[in-house]
N, C-alpha and C. Protein backbone atom coordinates (compact mmCIF):
# COMPACT_ATOMS: atom_id res chain seq x y z
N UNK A 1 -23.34 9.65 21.92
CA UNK A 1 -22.39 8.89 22.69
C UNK A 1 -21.06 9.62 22.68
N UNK A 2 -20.44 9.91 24.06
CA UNK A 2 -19.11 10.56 24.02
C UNK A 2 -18.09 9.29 24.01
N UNK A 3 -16.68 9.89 24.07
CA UNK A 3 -15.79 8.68 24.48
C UNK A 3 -15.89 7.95 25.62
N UNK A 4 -15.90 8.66 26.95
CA UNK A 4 -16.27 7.40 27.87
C UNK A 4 -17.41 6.88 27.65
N UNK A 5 -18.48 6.89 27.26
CA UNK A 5 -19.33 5.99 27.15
C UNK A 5 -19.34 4.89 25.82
N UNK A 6 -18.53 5.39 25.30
CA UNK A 6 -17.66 4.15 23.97
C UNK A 6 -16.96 3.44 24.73
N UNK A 7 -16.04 4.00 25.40
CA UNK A 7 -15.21 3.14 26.28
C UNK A 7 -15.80 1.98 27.39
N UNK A 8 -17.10 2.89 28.16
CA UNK A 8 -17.30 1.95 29.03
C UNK A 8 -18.49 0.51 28.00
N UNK A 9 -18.59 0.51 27.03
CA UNK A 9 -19.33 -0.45 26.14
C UNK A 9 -18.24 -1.14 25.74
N UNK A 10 -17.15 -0.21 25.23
CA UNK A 10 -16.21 -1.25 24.46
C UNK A 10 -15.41 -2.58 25.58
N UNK A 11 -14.90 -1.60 26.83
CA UNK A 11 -15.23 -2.42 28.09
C UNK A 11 -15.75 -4.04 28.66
N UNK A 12 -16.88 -3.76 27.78
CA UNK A 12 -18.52 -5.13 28.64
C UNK A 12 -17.80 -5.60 27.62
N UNK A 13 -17.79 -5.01 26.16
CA UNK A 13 -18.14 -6.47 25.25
C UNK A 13 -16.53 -7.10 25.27
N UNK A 14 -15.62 -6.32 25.17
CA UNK A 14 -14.64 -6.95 25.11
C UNK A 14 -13.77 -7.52 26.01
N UNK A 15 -14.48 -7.34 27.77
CA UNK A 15 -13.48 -7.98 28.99
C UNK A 15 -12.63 -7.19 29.45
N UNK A 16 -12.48 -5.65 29.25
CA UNK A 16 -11.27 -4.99 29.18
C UNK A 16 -11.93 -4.37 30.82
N UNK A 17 -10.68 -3.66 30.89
CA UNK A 17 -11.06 -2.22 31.82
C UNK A 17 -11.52 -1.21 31.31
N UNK A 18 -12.25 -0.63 31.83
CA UNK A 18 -12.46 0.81 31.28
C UNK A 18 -11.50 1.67 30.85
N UNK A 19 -10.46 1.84 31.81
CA UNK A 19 -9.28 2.34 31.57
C UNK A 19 -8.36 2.03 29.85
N UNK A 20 -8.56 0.27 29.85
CA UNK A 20 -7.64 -0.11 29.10
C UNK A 20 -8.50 0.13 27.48
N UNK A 21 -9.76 0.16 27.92
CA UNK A 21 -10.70 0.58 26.35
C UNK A 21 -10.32 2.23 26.51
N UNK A 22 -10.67 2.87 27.00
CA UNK A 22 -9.63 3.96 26.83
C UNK A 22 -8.76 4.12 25.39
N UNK A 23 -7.99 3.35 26.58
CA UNK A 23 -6.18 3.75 25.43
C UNK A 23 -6.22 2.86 24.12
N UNK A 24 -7.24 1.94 24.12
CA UNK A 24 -7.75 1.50 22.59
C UNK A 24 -8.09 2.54 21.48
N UNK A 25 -9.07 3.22 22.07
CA UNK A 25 -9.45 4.09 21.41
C UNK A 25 -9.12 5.40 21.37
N UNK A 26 -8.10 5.95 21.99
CA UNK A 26 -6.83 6.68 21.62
C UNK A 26 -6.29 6.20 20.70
N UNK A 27 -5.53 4.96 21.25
CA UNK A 27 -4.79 4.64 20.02
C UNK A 27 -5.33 4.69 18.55
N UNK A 28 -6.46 4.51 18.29
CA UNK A 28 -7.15 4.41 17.30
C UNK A 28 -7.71 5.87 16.91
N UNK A 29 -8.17 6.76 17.49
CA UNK A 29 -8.96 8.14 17.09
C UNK A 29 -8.06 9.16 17.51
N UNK A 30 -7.10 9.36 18.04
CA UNK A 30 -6.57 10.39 19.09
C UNK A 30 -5.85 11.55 17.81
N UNK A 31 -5.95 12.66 17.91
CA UNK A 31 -5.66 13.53 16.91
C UNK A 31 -4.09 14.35 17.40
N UNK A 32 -3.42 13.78 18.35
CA UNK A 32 -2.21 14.76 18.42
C UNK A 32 -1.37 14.11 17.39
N UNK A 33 -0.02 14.74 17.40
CA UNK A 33 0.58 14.57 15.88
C UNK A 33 1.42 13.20 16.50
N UNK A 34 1.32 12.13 15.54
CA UNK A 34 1.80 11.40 15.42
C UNK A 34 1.08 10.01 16.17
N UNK A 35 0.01 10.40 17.08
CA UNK A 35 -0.91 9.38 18.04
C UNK A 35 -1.60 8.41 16.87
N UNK A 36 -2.86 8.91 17.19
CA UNK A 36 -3.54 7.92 16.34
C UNK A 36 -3.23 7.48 15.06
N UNK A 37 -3.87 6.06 15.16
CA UNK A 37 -3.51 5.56 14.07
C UNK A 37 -4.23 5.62 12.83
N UNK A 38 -5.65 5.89 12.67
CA UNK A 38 -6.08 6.52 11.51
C UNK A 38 -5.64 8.45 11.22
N UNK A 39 -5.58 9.09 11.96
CA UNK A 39 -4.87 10.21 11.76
C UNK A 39 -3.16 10.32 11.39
N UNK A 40 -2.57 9.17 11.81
CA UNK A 40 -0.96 9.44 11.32
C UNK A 40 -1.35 8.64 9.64
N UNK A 41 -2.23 7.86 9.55
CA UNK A 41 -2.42 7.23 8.00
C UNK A 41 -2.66 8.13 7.06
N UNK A 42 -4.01 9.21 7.70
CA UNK A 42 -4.30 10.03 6.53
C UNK A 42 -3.24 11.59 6.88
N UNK A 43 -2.27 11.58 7.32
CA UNK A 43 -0.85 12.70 7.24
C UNK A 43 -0.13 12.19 6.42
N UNK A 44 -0.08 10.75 6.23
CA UNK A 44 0.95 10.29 5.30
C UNK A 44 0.04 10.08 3.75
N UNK A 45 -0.94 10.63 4.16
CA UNK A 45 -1.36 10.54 2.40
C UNK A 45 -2.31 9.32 2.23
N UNK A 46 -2.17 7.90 2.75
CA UNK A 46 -2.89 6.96 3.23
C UNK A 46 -4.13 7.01 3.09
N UNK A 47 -4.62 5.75 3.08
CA UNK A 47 -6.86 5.80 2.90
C UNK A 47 -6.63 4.67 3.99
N UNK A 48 -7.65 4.35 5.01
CA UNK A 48 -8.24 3.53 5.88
C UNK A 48 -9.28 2.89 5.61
N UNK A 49 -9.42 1.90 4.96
CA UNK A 49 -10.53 1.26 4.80
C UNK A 49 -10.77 0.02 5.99
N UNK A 50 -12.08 0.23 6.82
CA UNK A 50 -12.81 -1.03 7.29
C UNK A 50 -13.93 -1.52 7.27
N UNK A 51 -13.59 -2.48 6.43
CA UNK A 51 -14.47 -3.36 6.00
C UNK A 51 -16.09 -3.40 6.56
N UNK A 52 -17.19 -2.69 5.90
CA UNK A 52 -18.28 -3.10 5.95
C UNK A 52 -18.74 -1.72 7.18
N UNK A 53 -17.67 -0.86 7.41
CA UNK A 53 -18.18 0.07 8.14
C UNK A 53 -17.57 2.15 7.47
N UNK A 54 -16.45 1.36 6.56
CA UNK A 54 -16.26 2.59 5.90
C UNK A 54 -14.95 3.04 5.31
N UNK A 55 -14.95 3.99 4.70
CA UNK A 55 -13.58 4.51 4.32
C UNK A 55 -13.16 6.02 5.03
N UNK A 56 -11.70 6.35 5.44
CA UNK A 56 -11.12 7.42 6.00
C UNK A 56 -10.37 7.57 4.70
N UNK A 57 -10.20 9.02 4.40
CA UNK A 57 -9.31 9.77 3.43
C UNK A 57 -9.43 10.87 3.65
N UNK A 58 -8.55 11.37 2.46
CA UNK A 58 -8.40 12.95 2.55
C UNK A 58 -9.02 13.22 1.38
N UNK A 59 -9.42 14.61 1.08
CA UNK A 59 -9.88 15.40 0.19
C UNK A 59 -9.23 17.07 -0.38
N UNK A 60 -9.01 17.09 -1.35
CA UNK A 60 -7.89 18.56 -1.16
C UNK A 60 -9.20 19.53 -2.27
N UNK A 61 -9.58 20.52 -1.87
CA UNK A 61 -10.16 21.16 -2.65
C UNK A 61 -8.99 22.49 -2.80
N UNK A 62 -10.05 22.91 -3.76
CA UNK A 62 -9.02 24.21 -4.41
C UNK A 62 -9.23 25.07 -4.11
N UNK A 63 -8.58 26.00 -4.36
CA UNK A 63 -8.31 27.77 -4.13
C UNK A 63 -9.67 28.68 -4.43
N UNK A 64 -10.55 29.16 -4.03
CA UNK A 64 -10.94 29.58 -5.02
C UNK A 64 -12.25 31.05 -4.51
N UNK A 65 -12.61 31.79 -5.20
CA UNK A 65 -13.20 33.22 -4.76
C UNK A 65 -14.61 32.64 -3.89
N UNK A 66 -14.72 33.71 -2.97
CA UNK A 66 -16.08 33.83 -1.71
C UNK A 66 -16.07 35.03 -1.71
N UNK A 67 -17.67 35.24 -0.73
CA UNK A 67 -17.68 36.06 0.02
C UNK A 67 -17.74 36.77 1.02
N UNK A 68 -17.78 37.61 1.48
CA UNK A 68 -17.65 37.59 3.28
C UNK A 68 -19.19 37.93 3.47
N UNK A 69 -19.06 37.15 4.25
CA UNK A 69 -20.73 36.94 4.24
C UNK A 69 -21.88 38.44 5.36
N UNK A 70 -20.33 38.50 5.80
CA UNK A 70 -20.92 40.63 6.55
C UNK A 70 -20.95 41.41 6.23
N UNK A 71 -20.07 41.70 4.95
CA UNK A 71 -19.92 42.61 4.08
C UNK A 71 -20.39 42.79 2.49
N UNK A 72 -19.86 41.55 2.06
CA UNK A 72 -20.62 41.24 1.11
C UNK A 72 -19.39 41.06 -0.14
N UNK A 73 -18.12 41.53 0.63
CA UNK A 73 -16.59 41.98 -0.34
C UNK A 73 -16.11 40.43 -0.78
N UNK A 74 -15.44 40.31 -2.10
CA UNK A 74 -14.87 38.98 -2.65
C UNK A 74 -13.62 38.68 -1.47
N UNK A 75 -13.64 37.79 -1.28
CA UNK A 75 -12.33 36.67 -0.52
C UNK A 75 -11.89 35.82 -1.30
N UNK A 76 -10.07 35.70 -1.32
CA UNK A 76 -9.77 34.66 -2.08
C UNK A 76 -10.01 33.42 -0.65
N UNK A 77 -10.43 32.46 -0.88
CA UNK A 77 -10.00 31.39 0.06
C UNK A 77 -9.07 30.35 -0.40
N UNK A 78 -8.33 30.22 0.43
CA UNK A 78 -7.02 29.11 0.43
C UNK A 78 -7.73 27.71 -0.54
N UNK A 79 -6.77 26.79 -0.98
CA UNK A 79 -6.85 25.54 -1.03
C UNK A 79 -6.63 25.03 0.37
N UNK A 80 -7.02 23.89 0.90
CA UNK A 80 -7.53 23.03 1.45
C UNK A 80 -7.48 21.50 1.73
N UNK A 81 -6.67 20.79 2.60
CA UNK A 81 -7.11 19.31 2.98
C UNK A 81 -7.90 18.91 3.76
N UNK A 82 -8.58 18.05 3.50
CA UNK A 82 -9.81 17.74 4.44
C UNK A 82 -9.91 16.28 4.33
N UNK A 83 -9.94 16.02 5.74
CA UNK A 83 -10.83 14.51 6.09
C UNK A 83 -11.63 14.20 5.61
N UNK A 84 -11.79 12.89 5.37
CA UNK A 84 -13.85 12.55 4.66
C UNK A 84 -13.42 10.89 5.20
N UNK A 85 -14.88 10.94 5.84
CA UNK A 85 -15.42 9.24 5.92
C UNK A 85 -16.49 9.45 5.01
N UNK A 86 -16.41 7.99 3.94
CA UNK A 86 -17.55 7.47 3.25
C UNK A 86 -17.54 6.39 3.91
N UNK A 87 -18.84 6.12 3.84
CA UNK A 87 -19.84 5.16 4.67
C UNK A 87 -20.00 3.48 3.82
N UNK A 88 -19.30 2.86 4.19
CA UNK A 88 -19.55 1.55 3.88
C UNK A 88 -21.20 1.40 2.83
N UNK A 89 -21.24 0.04 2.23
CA UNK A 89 -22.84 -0.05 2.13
C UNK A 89 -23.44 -0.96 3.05
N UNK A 90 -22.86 -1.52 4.03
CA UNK A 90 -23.54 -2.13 4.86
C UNK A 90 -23.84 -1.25 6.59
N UNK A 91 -22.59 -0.21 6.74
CA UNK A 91 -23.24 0.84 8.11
C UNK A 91 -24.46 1.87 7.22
N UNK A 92 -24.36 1.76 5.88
CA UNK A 92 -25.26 2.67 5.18
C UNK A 92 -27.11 1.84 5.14
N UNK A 93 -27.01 0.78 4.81
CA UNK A 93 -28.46 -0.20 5.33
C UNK A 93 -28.48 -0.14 6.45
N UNK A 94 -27.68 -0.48 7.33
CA UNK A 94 -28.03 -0.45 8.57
C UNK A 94 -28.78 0.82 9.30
N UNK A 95 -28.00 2.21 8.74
CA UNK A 95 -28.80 3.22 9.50
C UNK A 95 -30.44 3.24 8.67
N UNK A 96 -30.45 3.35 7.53
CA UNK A 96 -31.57 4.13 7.05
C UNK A 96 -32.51 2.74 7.42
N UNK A 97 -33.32 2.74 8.37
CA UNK A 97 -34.28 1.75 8.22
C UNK A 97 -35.72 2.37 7.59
């Protein structure tokens, strides 16, 4: 499922326009700086929790030696922030049937 077809569902169930489910879900997912609202939460350091479908956070791993995988030579690689959704336990029953 892409975004318009989130949109045109979110649409039926909720009475909206297509248009106006849209800018719902911008408002809600949209990644430019300062838009969305789970992305300006986890810039400010923030966790998103909703209820019964999951958690948004960040994750910072560390610095630390690789290799280049063409050559075969050590790489330092950077430390790191990273997004993570964990999965509720109820979207987690729900998928695995």
């Amino acid at each position: 499922m892409n975004k318009t077809q989130m949109a045109e569902k979110l649409a039926k169930k909720c009475d909206l326009t297509k248009a106006k489910a849209i800018k719902v879900l911008d408002a809600i997912f949209d990644t430019k700086p300062g838009e969305g609202i789970i992305a300006v939460e986890l810039d400010a350091g923030r966790v998103v929790r909703i209820a019964g479908f999951g958690t948004f956070d960040t994750h910072r791993s560390k610095a630390r030696m690789g290799r280049n995988p063409g050559t075969g030579e050590p790489i330092q690689i950077p430390a790191k922030t990273h997004a993570r959704f964990r999965p509720a336990k109820g979207l987690k029953e729900r998928v695995a049937k």
